[in-house]
Protein backbone atom coordinates (compact mmCIF):
# COMPACT_ATOMS: atom_id res chain seq x y z
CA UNK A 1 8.02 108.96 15.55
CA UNK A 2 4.55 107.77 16.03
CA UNK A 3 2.68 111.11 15.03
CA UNK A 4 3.42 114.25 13.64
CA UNK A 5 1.34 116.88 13.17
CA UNK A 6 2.54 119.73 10.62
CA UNK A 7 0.43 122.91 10.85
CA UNK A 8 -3.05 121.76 11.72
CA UNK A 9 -5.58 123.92 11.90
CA UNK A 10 -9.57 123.38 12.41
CA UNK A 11 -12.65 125.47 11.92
CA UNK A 12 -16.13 124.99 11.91
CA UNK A 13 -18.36 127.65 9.41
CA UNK A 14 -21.17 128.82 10.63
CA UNK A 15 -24.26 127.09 9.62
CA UNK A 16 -22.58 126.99 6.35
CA UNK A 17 -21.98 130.72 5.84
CA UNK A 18 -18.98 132.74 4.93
CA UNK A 19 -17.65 133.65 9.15
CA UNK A 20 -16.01 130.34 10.24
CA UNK A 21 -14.73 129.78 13.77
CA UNK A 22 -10.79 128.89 13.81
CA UNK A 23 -10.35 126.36 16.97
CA UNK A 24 -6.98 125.18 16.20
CA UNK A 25 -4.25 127.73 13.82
CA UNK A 26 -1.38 125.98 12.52
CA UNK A 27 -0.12 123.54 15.51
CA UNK A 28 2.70 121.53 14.81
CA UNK A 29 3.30 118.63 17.32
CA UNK A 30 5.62 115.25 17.30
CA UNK A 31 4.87 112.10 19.43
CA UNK A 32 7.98 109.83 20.11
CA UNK A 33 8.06 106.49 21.93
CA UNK A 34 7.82 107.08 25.52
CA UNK A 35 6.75 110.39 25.60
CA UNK A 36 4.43 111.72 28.05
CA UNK A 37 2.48 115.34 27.78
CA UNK A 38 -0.69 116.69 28.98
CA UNK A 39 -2.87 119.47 27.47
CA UNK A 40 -4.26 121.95 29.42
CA UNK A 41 -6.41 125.25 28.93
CA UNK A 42 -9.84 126.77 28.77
CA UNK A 43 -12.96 124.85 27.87
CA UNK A 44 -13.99 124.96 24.54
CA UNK A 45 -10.37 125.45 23.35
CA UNK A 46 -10.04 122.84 20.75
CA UNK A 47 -8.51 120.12 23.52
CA UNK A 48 -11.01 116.96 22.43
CA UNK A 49 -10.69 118.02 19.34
CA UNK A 50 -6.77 118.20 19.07
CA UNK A 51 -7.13 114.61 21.00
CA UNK A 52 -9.42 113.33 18.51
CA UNK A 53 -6.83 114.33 15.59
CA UNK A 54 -4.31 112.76 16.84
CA UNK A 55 -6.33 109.39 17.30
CA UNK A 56 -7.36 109.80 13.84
CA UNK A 57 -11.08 110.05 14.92
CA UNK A 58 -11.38 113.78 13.23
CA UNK A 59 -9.43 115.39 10.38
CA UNK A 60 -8.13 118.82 10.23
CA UNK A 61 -9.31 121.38 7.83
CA UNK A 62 -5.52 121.97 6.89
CA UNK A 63 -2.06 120.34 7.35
CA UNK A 64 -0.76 117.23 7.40
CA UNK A 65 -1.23 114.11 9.94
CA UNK A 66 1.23 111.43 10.13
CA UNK A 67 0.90 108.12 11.75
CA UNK A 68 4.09 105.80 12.03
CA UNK A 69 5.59 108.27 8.59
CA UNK A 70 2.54 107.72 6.70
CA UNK A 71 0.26 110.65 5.92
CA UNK A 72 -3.60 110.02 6.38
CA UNK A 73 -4.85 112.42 4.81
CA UNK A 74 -6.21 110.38 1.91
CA UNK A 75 -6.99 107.11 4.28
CA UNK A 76 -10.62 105.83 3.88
CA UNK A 77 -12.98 104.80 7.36
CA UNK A 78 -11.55 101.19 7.08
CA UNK A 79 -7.78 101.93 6.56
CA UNK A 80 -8.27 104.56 9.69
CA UNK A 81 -9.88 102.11 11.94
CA UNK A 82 -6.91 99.59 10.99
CA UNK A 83 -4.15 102.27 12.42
CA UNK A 84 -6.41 103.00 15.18
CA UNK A 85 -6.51 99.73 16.57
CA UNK A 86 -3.31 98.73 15.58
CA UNK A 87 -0.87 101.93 17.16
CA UNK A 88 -3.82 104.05 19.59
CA UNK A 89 -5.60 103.35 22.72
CA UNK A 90 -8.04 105.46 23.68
CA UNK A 91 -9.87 106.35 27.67
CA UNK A 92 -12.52 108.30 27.85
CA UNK A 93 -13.81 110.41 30.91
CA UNK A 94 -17.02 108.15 30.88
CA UNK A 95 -15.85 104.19 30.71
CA UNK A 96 -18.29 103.27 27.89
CA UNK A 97 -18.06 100.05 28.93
CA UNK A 98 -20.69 97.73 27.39
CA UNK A 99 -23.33 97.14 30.10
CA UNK A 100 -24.22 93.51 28.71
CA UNK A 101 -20.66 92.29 29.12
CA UNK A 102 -18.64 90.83 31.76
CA UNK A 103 -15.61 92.66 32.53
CA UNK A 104 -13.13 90.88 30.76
CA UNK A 105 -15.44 90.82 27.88
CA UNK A 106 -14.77 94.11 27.63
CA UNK A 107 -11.52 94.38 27.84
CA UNK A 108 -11.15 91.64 24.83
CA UNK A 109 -13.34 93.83 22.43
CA UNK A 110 -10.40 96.02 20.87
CA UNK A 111 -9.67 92.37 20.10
CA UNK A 112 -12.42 91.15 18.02
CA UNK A 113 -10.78 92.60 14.36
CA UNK A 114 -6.98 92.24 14.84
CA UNK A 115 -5.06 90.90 12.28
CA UNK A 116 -2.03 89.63 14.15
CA UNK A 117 -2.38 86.27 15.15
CA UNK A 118 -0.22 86.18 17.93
CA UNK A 119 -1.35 89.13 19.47
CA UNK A 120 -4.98 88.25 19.10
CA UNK A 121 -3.91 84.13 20.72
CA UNK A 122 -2.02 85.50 23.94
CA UNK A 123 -5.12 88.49 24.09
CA UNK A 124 -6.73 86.69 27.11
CA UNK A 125 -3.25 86.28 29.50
CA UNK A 126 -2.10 89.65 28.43
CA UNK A 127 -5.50 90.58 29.59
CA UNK A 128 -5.40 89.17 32.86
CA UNK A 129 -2.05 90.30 33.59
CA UNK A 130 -2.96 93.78 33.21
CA UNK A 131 -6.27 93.39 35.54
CA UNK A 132 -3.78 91.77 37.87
CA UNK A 133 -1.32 95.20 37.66
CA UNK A 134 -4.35 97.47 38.16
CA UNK A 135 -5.99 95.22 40.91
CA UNK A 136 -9.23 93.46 39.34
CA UNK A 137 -8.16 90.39 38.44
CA UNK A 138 -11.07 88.83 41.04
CA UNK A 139 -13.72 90.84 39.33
CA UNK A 140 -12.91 90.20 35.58
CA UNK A 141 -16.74 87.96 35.60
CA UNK A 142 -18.95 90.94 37.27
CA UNK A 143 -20.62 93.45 34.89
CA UNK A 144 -19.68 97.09 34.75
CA UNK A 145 -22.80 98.17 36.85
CA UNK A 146 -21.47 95.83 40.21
CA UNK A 147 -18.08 98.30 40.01
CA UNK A 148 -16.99 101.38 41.58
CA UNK A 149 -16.58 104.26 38.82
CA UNK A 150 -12.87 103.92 39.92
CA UNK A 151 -13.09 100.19 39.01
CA UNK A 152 -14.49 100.75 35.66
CA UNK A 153 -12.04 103.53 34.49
CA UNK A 154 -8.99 101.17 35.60
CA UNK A 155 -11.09 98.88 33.14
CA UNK A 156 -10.89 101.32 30.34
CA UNK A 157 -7.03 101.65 30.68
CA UNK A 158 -6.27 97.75 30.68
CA UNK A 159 -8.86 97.85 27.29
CA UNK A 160 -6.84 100.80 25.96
CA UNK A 161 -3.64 98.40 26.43
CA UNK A 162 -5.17 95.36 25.24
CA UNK A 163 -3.60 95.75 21.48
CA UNK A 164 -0.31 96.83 22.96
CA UNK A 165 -1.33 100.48 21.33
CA UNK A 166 2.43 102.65 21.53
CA UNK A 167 0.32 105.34 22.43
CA UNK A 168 -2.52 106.18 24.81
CA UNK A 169 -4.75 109.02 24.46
CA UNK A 170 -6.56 110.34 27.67
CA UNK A 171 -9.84 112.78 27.29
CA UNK A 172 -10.14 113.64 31.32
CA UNK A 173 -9.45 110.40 32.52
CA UNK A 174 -9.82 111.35 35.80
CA UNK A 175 -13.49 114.26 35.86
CA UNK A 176 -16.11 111.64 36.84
CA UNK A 177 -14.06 110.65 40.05
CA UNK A 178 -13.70 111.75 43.18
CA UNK A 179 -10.08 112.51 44.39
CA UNK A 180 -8.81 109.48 45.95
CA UNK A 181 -9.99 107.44 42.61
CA UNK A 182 -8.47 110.36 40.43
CA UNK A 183 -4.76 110.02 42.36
CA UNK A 184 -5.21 106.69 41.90
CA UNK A 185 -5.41 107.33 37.88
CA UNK A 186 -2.48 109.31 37.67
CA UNK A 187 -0.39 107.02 39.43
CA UNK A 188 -1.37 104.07 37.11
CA UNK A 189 -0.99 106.35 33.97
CA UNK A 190 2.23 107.79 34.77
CA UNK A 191 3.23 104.16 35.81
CA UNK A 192 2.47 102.79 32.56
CA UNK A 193 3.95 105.49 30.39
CA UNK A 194 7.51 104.21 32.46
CA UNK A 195 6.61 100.48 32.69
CA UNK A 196 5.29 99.91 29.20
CA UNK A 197 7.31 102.70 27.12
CA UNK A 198 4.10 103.79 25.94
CA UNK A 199 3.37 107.52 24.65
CA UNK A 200 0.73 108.75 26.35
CA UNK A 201 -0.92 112.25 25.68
CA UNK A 202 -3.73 113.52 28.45
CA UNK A 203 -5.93 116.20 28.27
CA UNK A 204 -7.70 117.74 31.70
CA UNK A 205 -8.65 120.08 33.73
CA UNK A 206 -6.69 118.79 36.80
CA UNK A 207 -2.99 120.18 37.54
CA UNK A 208 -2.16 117.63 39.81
CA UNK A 209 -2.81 114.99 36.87
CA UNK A 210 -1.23 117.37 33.84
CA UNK A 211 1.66 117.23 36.71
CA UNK A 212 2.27 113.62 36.13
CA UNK A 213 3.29 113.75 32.97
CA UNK A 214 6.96 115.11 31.51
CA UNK A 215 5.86 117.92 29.39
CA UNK A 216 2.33 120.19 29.78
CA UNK A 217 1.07 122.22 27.21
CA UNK A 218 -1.78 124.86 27.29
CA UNK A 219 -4.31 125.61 24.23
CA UNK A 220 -6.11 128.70 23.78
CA UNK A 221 -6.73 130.91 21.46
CA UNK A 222 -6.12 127.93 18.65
CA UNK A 223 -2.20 127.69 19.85
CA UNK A 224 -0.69 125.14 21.74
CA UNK A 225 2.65 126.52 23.59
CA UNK A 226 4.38 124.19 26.14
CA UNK A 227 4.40 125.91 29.68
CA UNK A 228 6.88 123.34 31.43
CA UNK A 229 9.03 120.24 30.53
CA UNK A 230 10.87 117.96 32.90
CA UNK A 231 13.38 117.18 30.77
């Protein structure tokens, strides 16, 4: 198991006042090795912000979030960002690449504060092997602004990899492309959930992406039922 969630719920109050809006109500969910799912549904239906809980960036309001058995509940900003970097990679629908860097600069950054030796001595040829797999291996020297938006998003997915995360978590990979660069994305996600045994949890708009995965789930309403399952 790499997460479990056991009856999260969210809400925000409003401007501090009694009425509170509920965005997530009691959502149980478990993550194994390999898994693939998508999350579909309306916007402004809690999806970023069910991502974001799982990738330990937010905490719920109530229930109980478990990373590799451990509950988190109690983890300070330090002990977080350690299970972050060591068991989550993260793409974004914008790249956030750092302009100022070269692209394999980039890539190296989740890098910088591992703790694992080995990991962190073989970081640059596991980093060129994945540029190889996703085609830039001759561009790893040119800066994010000399790329195609398709280029720089294949980036972000190497980067997400670079720690050798056991699961990925995708916030519309594939909105700011157009369609040929966005079929390109869900090949190379779906590819790497099977290749690299990684979980991998997307959430978007597209159908033809949520399609690529084994399991889809819709949110709405603060519930998250599962609509269809491949296996």
């Amino acid at each position: 198991m790499i997460v479990e969630l056991e009856k999260i719920s969210k809400f925000y109050t409003n401007n501090g006042l009694v009425s509170k809006r509920n965005v997530l109500n009691e959502i149980s969910l478990s993550i194994n090795d390999g898994d693939s799912l998508s999350i579909v549904g309306p916007s402004g239906s809690g999806k970023s912000t069910l991502l974001n809980i799982l990738g330990t960036l937010d905490l719920p309001t109530s229930g109980i979030v478990k990373i590799k058995g451990k509950e988190i509940q109690d983890f300070n900003e330090k002990q977080l960002a350690e299970i972050r970097n060591a068991n989550i990679g993260f793409i974004f629908q914008q790249h956030h690449l750092l302009p100022q860097f070269t692209l394999i600069e980039n890539v190296l950054v989740p890098t910088i504060p591992l703790k694992d030796k080995n990991l962190k001595n073989s970081a640059l040829e596991r980093a060129m092997s994945l540029l190889e797999s996703v085609g830039l291996a001759d561009k790893i020297h040119q800066h994010p602004g000399q790329l195609s938006g398709g280029e720089c998003q294949r980036a972000t997915v190497v980067r997400a990899l670079i720690n050798e995360p056991n699961l990925v978590l995708a916030d519309e990979p594939t909105g700011s492309l157009d369609q040929d660069s966005a079929e390109q994305m869900g090949e190379l996600l779906s590819n790497i959930n099977k290749k690299h045994n990684v979980a991998m949890v997307v959430v978007t708009h597209s159908l033809d992406l949520a399609k690529k995965m084994n399991a889809i789930f819709n949110l709405d309403h603060g519930k998250l039922e599962i609509i269809e399952s491949k296996k």
